[in-house]
Protein backbone atom coordinates (compact mmCIF):
# COMPACT_ATOMS: atom_id res chain seq x y z
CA UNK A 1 -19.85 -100.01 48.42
CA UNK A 2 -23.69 -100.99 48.06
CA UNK A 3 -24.95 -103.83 49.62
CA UNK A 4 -24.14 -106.53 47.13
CA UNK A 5 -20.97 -105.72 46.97
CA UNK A 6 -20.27 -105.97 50.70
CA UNK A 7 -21.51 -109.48 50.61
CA UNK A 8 -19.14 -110.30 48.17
CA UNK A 9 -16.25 -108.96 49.72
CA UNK A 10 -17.36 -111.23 52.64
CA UNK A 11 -17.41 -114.38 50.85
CA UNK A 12 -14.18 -113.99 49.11
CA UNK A 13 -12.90 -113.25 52.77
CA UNK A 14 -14.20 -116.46 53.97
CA UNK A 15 -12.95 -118.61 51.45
CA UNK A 16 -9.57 -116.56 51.53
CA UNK A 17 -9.50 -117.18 55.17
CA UNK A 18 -10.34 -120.84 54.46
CA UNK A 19 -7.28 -120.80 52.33
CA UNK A 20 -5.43 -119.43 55.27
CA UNK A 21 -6.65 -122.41 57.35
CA UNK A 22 -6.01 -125.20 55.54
CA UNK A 23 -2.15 -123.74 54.72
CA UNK A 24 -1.39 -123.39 58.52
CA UNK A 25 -2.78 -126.91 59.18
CA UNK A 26 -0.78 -128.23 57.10
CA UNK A 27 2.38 -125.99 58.15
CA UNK A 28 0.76 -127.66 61.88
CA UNK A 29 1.28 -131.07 60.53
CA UNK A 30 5.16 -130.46 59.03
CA UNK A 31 5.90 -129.16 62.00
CA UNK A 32 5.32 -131.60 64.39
CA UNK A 33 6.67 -134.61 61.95
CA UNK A 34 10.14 -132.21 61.83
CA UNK A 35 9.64 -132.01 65.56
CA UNK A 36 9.15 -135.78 65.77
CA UNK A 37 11.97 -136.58 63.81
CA UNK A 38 14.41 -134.24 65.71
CA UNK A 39 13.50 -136.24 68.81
CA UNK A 40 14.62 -139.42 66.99
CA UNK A 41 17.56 -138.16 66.51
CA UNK A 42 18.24 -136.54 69.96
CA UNK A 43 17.57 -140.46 71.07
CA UNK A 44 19.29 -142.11 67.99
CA UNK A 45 22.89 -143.07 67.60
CA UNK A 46 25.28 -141.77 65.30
CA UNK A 47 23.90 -143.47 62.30
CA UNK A 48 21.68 -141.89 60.78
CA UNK A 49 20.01 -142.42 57.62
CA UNK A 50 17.71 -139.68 55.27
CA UNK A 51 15.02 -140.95 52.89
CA UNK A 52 15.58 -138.90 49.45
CA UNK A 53 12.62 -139.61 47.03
CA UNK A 54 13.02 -143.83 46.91
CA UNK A 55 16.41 -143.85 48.22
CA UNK A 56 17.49 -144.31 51.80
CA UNK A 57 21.11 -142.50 52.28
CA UNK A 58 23.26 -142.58 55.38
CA UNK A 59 23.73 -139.00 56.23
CA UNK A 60 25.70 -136.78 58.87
CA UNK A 61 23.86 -136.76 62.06
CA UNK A 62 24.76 -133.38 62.85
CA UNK A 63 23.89 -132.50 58.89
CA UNK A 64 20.33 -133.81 59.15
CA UNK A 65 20.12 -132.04 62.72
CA UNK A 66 20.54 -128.72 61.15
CA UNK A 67 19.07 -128.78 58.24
CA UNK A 68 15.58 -130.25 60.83
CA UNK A 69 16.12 -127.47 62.74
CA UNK A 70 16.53 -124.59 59.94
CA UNK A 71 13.13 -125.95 58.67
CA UNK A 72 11.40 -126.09 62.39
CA UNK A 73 12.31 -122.43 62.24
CA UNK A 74 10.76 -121.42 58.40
CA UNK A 75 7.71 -123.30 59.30
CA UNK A 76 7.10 -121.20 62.41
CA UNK A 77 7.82 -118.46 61.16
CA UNK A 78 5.38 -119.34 58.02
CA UNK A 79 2.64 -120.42 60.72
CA UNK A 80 3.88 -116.42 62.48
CA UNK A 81 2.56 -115.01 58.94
CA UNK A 82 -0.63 -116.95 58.27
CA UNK A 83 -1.79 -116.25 62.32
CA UNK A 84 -1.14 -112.67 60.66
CA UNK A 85 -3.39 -113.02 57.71
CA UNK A 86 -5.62 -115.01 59.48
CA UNK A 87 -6.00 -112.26 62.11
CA UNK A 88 -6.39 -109.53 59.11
CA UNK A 89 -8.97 -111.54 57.51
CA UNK A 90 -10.77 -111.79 60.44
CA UNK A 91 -10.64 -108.20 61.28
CA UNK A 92 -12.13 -107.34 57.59
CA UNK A 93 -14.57 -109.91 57.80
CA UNK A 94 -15.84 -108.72 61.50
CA UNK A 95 -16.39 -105.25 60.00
CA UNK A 96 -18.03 -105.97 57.15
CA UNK A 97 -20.50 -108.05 58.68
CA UNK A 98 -21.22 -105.03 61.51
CA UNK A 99 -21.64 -102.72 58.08
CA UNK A 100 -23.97 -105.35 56.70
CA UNK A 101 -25.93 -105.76 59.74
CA UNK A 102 -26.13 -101.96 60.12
CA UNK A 103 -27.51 -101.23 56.71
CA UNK A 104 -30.09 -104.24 56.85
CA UNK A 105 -31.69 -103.02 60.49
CA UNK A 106 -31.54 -99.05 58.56
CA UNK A 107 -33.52 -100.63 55.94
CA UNK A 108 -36.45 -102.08 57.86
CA UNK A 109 -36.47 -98.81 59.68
CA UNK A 110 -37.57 -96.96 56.21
């Protein structure tokens, strides 16, 4: 891979990683409203009601509980896979950059 090329590869890492970024802040931000609203209804009585598009429904507590916690444990697990990527990016970009580096100080040496 000639020089070009390997700068390149390094930019679509970075804005892949940006990608990467902005998903898991906004898995972040889910997370901690489905967090938030589990909490209300730890401290809430037994009515409980569950905005659907424009509509406000009264729903089972213990429904609404479950289906809060099923999604507390997809988003983890979604924020589990982007640290992943994010970690894999990294790694790529890191060596690229040391390749880069190398073959720029071995051509002022010539």
């Amino acid at each position: 891979m000639s020089y070009e090329q390997k700068i390149q590869e390094m930019q679509l890492l970075e804005q892949s990683l940006q990608n990467v970024l902005l998903q898991k802040q906004a898995f972040h931000m889910e997370l901690s409203e489905t967090q938030s609203a589990l909490k209300e209804i730890s401290a809430s009585g037994d009515e409980i009601f569950k905005i659907i598009g424009h509509l406000m429904i009264k729903s089972e507590k213990s429904m609404v509980k479950e289906e809060l916690e099923n999604k507390e444990k997809l988003l983890n697990l979604r924020l589990k896979t982007l640290e992943k990527q994010e970690s894999g990016l990294a790694g790529k970009m890191e060596k690229l950059r040391d390749d880069v580096i190398k073959e720029r100080q071995s051509a002022k040496k010539k």
